[in-house]
N, C-alpha and C. Protein backbone atom coordinates (compact mmCIF):
# COMPACT_ATOMS: atom_id res chain seq x y z
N UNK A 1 0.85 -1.19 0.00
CA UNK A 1 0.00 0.00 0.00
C UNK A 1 0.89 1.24 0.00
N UNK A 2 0.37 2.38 -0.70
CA UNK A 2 1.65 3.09 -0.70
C UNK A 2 0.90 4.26 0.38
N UNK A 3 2.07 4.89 1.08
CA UNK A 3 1.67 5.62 1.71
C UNK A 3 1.64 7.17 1.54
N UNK A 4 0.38 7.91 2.79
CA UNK A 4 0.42 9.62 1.34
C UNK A 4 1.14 10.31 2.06
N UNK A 5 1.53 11.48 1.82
CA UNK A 5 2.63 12.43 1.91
C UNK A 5 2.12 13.66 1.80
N UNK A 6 1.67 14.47 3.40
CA UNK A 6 2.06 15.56 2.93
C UNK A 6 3.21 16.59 3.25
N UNK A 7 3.18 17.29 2.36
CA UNK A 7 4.67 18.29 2.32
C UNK A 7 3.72 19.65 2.62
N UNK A 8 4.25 20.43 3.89
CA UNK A 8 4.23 21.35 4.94
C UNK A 8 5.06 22.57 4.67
N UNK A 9 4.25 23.50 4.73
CA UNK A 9 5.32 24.73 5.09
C UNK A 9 5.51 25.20 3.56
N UNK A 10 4.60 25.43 2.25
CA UNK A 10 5.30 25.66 1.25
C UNK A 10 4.69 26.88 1.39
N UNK A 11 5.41 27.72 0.39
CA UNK A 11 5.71 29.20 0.07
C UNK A 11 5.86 29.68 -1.31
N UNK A 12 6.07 28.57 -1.76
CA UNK A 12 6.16 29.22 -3.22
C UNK A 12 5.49 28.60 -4.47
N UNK A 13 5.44 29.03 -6.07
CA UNK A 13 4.48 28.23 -6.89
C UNK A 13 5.52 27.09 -7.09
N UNK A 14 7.01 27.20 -7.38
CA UNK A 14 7.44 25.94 -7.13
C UNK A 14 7.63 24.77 -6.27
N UNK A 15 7.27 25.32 -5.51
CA UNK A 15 6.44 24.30 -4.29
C UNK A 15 5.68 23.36 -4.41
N UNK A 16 4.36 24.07 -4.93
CA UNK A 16 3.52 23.24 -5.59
C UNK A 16 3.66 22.41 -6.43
N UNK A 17 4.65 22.59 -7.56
CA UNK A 17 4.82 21.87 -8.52
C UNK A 17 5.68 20.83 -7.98
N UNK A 18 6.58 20.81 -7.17
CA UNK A 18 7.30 20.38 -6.73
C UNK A 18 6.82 18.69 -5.93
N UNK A 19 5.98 19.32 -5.38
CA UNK A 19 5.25 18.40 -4.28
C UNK A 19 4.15 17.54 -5.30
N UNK A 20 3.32 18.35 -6.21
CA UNK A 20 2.89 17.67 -6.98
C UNK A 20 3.27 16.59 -7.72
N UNK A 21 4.65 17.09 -8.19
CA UNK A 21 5.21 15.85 -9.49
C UNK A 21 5.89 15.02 -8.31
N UNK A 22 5.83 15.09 -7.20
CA UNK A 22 6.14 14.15 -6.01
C UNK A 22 5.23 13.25 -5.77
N UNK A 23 3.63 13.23 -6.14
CA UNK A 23 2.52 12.66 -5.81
C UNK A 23 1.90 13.07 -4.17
N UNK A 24 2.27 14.01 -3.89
CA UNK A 24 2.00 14.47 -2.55
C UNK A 24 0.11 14.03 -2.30
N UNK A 25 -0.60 13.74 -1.21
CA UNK A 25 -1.99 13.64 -0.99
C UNK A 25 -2.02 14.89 -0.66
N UNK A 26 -1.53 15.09 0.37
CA UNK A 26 -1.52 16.83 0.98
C UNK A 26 -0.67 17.93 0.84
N UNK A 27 -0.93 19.04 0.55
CA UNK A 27 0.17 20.09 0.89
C UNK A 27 -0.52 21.08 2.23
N UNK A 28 0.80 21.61 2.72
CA UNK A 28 0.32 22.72 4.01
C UNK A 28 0.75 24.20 3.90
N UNK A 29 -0.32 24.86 4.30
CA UNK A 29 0.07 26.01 4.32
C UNK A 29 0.49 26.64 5.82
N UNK A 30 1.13 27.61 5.82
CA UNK A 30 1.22 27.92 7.29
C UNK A 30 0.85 29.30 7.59
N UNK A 31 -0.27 29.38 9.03
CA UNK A 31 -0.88 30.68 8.65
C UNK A 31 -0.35 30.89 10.71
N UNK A 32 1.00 31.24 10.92
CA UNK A 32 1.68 31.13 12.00
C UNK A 32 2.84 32.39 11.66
N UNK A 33 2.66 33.50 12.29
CA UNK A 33 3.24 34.38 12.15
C UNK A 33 4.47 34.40 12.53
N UNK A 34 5.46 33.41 13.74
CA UNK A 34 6.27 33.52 13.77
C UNK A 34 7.31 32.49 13.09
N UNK A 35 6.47 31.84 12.21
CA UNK A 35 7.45 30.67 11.56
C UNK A 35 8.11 31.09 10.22
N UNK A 36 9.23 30.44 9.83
CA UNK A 36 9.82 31.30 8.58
C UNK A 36 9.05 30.45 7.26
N UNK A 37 7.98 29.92 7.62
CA UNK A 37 7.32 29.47 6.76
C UNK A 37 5.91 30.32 6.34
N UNK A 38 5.58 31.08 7.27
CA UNK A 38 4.34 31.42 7.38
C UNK A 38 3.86 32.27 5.72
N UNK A 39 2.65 32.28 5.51
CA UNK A 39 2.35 33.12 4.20
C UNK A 39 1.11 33.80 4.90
N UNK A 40 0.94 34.79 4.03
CA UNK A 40 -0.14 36.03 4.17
C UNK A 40 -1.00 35.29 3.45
N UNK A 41 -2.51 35.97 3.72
CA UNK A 41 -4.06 35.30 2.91
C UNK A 41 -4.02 35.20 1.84
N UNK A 42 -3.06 36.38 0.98
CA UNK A 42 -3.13 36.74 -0.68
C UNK A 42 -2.38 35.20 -1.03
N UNK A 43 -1.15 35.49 -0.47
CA UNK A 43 -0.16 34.46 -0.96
C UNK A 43 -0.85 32.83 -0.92
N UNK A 44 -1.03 32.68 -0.17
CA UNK A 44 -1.82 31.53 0.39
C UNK A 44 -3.33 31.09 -0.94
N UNK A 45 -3.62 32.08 -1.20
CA UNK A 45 -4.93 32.08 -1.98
C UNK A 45 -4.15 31.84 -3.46
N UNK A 46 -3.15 32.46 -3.81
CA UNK A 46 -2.56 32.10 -4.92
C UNK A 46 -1.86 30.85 -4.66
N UNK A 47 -1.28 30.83 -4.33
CA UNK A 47 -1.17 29.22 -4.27
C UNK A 47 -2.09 27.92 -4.13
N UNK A 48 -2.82 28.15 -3.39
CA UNK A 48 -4.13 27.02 -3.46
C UNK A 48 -5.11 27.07 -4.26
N UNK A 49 -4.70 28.10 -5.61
CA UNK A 49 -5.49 27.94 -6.47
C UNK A 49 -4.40 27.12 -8.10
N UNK A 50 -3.69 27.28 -7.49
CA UNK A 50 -2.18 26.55 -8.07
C UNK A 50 -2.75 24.50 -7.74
N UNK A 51 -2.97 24.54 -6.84
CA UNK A 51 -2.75 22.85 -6.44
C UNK A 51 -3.30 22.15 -7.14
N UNK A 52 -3.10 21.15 -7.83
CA UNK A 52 -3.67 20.09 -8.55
C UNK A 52 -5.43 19.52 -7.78
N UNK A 53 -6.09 19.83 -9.00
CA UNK A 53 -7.38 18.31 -8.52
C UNK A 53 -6.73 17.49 -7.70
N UNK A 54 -7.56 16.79 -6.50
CA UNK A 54 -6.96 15.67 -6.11
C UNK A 54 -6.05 15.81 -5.00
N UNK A 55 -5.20 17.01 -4.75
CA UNK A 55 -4.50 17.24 -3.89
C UNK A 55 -4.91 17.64 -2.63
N UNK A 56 -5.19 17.58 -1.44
CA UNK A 56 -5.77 18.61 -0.44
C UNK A 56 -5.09 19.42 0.51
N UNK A 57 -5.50 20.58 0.43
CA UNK A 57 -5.08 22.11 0.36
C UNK A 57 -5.32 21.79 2.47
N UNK A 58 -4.24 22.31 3.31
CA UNK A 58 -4.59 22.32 4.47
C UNK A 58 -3.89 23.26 4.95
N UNK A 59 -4.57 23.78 5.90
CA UNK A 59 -4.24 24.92 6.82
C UNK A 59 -3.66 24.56 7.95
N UNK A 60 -2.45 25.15 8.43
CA UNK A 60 -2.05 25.39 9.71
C UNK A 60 -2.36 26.25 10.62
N UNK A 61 -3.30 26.64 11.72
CA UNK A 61 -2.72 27.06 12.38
C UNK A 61 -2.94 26.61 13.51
N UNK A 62 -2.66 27.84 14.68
CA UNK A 62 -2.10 28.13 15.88
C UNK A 62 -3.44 28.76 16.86
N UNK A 63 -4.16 27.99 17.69
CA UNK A 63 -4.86 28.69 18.77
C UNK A 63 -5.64 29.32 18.03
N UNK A 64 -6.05 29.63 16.21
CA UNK A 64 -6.81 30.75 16.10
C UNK A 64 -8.17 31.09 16.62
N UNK A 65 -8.26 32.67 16.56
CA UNK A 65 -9.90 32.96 16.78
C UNK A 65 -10.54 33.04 16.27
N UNK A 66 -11.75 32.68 16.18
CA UNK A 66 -13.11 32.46 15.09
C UNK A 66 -13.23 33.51 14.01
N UNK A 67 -12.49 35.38 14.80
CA UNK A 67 -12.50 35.98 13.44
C UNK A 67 -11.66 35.62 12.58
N UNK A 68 -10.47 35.18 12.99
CA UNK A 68 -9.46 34.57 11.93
C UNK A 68 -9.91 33.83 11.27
N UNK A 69 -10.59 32.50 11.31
CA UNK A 69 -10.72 31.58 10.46
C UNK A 69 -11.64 31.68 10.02
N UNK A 70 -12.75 32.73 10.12
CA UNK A 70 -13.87 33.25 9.50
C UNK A 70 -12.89 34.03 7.85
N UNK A 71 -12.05 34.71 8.71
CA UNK A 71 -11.35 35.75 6.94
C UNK A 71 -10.73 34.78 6.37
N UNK A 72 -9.96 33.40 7.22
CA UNK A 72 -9.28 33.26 6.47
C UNK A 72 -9.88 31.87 5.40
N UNK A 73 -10.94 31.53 5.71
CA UNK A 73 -11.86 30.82 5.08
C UNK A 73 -12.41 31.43 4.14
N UNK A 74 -12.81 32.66 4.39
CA UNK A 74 -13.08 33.42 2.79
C UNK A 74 -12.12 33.97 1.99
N UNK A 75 -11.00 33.71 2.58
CA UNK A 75 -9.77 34.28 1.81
C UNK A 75 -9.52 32.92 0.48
N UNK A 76 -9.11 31.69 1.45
CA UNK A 76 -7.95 30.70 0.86
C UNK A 76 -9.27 29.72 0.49
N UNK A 77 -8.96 28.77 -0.68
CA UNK A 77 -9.88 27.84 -0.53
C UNK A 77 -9.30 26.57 0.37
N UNK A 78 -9.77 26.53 1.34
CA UNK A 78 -8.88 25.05 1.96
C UNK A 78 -9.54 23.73 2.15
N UNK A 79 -9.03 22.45 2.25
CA UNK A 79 -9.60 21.49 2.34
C UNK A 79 -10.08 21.05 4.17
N UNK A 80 -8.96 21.09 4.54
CA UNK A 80 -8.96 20.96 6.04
C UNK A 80 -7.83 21.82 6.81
N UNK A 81 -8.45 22.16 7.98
CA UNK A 81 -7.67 23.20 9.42
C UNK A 81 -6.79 21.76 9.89
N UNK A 82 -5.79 22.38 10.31
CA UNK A 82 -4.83 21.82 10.93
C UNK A 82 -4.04 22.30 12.17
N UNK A 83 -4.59 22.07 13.24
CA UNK A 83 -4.58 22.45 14.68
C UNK A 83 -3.33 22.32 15.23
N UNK A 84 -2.48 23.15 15.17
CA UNK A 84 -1.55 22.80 15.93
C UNK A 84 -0.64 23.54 17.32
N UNK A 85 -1.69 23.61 18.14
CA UNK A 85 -2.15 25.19 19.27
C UNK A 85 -2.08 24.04 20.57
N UNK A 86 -2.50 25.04 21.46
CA UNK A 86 -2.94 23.96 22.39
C UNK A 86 -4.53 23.70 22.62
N UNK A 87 -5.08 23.79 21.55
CA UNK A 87 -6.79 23.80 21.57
C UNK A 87 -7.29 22.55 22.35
N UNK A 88 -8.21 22.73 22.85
CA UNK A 88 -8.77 21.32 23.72
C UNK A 88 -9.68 20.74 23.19
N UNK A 89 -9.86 19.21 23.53
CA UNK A 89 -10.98 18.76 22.54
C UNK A 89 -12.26 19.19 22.30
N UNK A 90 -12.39 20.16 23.55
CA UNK A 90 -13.80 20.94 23.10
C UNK A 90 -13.49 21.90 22.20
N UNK A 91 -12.53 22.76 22.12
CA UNK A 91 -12.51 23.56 21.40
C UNK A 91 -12.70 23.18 19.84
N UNK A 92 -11.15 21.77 19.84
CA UNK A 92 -11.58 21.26 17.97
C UNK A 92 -12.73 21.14 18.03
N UNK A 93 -13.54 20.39 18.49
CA UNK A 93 -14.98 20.43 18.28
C UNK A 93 -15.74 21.54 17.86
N UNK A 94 -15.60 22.52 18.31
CA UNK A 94 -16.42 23.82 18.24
C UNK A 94 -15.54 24.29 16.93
N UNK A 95 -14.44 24.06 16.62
CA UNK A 95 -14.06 24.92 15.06
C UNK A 95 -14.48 23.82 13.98
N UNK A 96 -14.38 22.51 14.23
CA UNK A 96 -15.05 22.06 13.44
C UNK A 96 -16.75 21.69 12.89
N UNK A 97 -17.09 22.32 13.63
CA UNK A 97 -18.75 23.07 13.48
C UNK A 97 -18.91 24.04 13.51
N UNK A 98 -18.02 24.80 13.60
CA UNK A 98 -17.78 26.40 13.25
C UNK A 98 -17.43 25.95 11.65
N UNK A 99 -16.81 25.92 11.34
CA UNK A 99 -16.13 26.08 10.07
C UNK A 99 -16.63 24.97 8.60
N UNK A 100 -17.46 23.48 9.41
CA UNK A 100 -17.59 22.73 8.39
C UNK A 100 -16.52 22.05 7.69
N UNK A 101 -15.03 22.14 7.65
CA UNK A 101 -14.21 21.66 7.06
C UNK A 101 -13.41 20.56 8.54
N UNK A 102 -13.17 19.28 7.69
CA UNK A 102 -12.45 18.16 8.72
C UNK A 102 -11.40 19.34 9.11
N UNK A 103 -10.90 19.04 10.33
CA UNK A 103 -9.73 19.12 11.45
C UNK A 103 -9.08 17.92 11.37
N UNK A 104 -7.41 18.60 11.24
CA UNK A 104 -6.36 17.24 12.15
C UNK A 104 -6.30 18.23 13.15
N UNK A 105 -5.71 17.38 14.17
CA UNK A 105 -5.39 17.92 15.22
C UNK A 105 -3.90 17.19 15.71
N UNK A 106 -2.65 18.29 15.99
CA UNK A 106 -1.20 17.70 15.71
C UNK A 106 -1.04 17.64 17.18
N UNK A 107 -0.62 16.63 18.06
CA UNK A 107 -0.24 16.43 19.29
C UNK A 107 1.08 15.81 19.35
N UNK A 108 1.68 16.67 20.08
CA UNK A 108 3.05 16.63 20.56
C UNK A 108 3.23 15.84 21.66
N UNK A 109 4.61 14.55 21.21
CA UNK A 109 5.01 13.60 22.08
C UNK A 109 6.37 13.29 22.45
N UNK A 110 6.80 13.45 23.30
CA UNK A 110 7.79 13.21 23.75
C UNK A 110 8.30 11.45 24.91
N UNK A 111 7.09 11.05 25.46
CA UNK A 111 7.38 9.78 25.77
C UNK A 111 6.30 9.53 26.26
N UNK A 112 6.12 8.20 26.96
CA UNK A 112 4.41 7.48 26.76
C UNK A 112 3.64 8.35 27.52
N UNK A 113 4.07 9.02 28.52
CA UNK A 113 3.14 9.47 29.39
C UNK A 113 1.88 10.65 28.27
N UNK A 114 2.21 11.13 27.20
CA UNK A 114 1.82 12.06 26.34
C UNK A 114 0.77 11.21 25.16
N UNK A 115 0.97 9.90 25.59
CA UNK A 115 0.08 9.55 24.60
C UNK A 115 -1.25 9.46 25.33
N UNK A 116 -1.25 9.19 26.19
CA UNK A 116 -3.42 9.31 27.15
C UNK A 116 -3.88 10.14 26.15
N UNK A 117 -4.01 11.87 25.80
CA UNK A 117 -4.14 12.72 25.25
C UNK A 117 -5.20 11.95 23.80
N UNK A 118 -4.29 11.51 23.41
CA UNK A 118 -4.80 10.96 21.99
C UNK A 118 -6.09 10.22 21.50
N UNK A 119 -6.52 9.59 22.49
CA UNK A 119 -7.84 9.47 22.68
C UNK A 119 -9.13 10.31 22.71
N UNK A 120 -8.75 11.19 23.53
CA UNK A 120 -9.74 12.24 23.51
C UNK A 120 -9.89 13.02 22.15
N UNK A 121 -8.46 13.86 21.30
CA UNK A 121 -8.51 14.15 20.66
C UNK A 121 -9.11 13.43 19.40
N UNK A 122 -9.11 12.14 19.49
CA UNK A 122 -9.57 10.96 18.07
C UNK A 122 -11.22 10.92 18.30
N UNK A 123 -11.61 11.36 19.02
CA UNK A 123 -12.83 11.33 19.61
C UNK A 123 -13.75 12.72 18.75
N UNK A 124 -13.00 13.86 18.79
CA UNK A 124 -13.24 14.92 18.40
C UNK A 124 -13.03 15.38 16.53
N UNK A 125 -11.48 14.53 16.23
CA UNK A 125 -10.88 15.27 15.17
C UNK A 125 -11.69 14.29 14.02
N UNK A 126 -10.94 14.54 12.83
CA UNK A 126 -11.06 13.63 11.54
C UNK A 126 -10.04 12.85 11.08
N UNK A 127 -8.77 13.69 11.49
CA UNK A 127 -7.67 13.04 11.68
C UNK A 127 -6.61 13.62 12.72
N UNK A 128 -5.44 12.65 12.69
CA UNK A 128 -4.86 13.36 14.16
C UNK A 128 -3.21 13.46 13.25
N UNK A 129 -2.21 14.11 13.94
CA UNK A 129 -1.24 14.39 13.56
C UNK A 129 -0.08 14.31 14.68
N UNK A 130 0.61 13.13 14.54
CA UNK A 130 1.23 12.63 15.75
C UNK A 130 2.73 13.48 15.28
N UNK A 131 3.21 14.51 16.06
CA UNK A 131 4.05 14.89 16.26
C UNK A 131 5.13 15.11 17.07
N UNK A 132 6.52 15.50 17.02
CA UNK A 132 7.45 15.63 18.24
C UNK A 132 7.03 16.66 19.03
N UNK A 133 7.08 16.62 20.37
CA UNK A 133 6.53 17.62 21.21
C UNK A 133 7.63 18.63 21.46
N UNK A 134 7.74 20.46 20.67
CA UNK A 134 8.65 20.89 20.87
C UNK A 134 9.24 21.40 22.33
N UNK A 135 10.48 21.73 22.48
CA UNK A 135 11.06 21.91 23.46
C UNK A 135 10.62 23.11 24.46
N UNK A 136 10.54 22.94 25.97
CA UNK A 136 10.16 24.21 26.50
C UNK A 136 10.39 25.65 25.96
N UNK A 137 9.48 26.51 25.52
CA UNK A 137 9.60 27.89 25.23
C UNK A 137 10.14 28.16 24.27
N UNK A 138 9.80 26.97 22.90
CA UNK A 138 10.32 27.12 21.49
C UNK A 138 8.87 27.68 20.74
N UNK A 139 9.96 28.63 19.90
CA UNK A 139 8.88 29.84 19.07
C UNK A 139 8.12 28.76 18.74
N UNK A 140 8.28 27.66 17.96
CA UNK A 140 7.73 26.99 17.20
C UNK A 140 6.86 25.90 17.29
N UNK A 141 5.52 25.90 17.34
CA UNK A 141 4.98 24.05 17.99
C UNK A 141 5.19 23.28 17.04
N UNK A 142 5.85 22.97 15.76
CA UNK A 142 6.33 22.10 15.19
C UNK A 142 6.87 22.67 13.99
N UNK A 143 7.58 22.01 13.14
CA UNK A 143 8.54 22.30 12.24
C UNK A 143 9.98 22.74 12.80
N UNK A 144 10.26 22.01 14.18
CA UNK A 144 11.62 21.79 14.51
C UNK A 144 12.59 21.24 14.20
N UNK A 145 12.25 19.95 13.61
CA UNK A 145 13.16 19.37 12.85
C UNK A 145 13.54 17.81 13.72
N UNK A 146 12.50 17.98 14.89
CA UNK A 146 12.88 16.94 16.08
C UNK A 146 12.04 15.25 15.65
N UNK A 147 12.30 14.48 16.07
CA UNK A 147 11.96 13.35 16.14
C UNK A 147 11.82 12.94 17.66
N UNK A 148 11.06 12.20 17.79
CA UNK A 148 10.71 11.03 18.95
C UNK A 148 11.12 9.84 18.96
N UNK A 149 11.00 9.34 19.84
CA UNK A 149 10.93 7.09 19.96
C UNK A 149 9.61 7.30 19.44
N UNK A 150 10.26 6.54 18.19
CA UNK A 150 8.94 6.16 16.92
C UNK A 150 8.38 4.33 17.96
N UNK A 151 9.10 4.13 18.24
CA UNK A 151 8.50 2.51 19.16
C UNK A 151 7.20 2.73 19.74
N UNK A 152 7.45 3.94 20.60
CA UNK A 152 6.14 4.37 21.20
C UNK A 152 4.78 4.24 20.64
N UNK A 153 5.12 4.44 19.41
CA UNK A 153 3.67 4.38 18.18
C UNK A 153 3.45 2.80 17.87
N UNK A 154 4.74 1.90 18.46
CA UNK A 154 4.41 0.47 17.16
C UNK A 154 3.02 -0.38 17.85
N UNK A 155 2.79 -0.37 16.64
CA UNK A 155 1.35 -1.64 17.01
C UNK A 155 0.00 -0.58 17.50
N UNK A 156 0.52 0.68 18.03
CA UNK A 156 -1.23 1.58 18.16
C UNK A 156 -2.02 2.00 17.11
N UNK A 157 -3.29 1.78 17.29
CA UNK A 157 -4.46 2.62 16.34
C UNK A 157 -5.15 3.01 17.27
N UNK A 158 -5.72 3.95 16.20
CA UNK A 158 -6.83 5.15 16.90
C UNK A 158 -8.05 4.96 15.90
N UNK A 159 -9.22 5.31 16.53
CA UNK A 159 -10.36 4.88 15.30
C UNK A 159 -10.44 6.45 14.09
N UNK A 160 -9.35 6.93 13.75
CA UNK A 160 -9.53 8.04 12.93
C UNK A 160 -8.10 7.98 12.40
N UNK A 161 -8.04 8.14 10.92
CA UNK A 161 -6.59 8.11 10.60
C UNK A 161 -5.24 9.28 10.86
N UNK A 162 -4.29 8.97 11.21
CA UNK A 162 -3.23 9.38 11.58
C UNK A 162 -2.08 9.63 10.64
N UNK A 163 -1.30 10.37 11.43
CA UNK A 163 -0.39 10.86 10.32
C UNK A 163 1.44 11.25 10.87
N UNK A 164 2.05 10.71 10.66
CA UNK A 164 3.48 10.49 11.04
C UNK A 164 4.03 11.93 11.31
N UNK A 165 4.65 12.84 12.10
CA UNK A 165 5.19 14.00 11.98
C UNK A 165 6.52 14.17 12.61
N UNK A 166 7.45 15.05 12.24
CA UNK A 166 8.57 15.11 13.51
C UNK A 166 9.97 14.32 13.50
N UNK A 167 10.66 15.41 12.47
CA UNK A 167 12.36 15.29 12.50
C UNK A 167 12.14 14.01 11.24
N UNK A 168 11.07 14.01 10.21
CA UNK A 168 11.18 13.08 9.45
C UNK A 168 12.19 13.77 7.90
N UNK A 169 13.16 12.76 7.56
CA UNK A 169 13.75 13.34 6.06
C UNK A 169 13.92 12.38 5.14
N UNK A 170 14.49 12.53 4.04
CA UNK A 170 14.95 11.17 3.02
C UNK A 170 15.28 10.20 3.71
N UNK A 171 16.56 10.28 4.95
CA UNK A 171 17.41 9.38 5.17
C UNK A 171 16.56 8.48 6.27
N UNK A 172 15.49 8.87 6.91
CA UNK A 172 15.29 8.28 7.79
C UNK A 172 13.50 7.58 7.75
N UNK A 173 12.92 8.35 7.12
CA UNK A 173 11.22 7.86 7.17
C UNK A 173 10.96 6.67 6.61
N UNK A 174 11.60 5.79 5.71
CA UNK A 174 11.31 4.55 6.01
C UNK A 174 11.25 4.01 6.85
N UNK A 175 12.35 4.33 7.68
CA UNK A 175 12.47 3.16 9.23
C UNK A 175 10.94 3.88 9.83
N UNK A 176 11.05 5.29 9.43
CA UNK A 176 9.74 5.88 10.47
C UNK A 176 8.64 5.10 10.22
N UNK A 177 8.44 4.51 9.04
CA UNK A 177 7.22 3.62 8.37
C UNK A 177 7.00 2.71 8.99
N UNK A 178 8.22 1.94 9.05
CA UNK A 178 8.84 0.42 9.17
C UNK A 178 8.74 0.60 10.62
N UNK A 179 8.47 1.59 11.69
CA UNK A 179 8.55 1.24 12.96
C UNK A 179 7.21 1.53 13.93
N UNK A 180 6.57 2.07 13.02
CA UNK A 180 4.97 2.86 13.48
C UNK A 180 3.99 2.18 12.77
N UNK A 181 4.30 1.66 11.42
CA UNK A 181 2.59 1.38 11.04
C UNK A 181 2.63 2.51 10.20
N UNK A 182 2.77 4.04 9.99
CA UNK A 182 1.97 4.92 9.70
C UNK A 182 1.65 4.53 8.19
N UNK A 183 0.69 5.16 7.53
CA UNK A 183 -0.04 5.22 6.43
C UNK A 183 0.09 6.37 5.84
N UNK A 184 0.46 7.73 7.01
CA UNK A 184 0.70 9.04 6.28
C UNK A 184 1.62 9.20 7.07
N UNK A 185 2.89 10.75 6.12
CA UNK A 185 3.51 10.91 6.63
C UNK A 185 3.72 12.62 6.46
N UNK A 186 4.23 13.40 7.35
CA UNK A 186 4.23 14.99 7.03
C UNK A 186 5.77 15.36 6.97
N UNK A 187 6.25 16.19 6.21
CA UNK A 187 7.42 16.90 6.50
C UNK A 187 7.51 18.15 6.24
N UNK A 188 7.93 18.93 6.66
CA UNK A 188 8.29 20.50 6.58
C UNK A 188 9.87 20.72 5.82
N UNK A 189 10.47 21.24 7.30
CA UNK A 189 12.14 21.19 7.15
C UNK A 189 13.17 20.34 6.91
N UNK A 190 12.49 18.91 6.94
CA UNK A 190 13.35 17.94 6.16
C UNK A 190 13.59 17.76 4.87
N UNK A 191 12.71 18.51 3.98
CA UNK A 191 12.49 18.55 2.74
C UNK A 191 13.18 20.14 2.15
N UNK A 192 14.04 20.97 3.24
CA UNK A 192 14.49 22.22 3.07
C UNK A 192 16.42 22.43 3.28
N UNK A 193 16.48 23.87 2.09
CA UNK A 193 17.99 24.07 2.16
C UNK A 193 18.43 24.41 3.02
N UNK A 194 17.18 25.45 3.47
CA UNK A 194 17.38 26.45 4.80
C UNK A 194 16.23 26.44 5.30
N UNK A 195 16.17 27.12 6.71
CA UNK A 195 14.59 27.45 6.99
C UNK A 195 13.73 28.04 6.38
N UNK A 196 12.33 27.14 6.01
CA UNK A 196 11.73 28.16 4.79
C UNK A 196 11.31 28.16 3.89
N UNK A 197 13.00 27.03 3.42
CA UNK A 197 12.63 27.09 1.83
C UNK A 197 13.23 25.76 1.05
N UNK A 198 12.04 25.43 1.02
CA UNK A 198 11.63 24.40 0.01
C UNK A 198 12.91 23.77 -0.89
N UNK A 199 13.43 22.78 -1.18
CA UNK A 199 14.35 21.90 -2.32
C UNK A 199 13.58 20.88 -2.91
N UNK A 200 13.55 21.39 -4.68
CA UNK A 200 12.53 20.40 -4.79
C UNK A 200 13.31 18.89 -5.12
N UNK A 201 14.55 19.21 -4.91
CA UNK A 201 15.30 17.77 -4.84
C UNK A 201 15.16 16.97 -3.82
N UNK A 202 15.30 17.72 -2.42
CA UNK A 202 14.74 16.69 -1.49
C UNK A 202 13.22 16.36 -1.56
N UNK A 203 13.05 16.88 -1.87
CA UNK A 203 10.65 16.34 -2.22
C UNK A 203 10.87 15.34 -2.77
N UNK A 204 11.45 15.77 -3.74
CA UNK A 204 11.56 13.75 -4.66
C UNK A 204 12.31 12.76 -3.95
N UNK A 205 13.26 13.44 -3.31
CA UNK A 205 13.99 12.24 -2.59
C UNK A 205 13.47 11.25 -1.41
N UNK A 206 12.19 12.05 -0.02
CA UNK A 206 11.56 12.27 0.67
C UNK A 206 10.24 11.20 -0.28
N UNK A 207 9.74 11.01 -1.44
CA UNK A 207 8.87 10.51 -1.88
C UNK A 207 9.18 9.34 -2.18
N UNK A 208 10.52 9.48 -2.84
CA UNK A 208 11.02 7.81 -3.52
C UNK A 208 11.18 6.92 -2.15
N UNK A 209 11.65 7.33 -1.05
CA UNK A 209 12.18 6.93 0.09
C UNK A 209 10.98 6.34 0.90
N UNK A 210 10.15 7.36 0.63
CA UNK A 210 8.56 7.03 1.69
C UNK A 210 8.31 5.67 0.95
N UNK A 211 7.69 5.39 -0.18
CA UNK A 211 7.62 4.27 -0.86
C UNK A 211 8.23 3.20 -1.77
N UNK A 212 10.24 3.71 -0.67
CA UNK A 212 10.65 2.21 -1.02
C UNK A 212 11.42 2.37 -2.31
N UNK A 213 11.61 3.92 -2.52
CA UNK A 213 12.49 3.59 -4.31
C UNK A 213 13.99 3.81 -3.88
């Protein structure tokens, strides 16, 4: 079975293309002001009108407030919000009946005690987004570049599909495959020259690798 891929954090129209001729399922946008990924509504709207049929267009953010995702829903066309705040399962709940579009919801792990969490959230989301839990008082809640004990994951399901996140690159997300189960997988900065910005050499490399070429 091959597994889908999305590629996080793009910024530019070669991005798109990039990730596309990669076979990407998902691409991400990031609507997080302090990340060197982040894009404005315009930018964001031109680009997700760039994405292939077939591809789904997802939003990042952060804690937003209902006026935000009110503009920014009439701004961008998106497929699904992608939570990656400290929102509580009531809250996903309430944006995802606010808004009508599926929620992942990205939870940060650092060792078993962090997985209880995940339940509740699978309860609420459409899908979940198992990520490295970043470090105390980092700008960033993900796109660090960190990894976890992928063991922690082997042999669990959740009744909603999931999605691999965290310090994944070419050299290493097979084993990430090969040690979790996952079915999806996300990368940001593993797929980058610098912070930011996109190589569409590693996208292909990051794709052949996910499925084994």
């Amino acid at each position: 079975m091959s597994i889908s891929i999305k590629f996080c954090g793009l910024s530019q129209p070669a991005d798109i293309v990039a990730a596309a001729e990669a076979g990407a399922r998902y691409v991400g946008f990031v609507f997080f002001p302090k990340s060197p990924r982040a894009v404005s509504l315009t930018q964001a709207r031109d680009l997700a009108l760039a994405v292939p049929v077939g591809v789904a267009k997802v939003g990042l953010v952060v804690n937003p407030e209902d006026a935000f995702l009110d503009q920014l829903l009439a701004e961008v066309p998106l497929d699904i919000l992608q939570l990656h705040g400290h929102e509580t399962p009531t809250r996903v709940a309430g944006i995802r009946a606010r808004t009508g579009l599926p929620v992942m919801k990205a939870i940060g792990i650092a060792d078993a005690d962090d997985l209880g969490q995940i339940a509740d959230y699978a309860a609420v989301s459409d899908q979940l987004l198992i990520d490295a839990k970043p470090p105390k008082n980092a700008d960033l809640p993900g796109g660090n570049g960190l990894s976890f004990d992928w063991r922690l994951l082997a042999g669990r399901r959740w009744p909603v599909p999931w999605m691999l996140a965290g310090g994944l690159t070419p050299d290493n997300v097979r084993l990430a495959v090969q040690m979790t189960g996952a079915q999806q997988v996300d990368v940001s900065s593993g797929v980058e020259s610098r912070a930011g910005v996109k190589d569409p050499t590693l996208i292909h490399a990051f794709a052949d690798a996910v499925n084994g070429g």
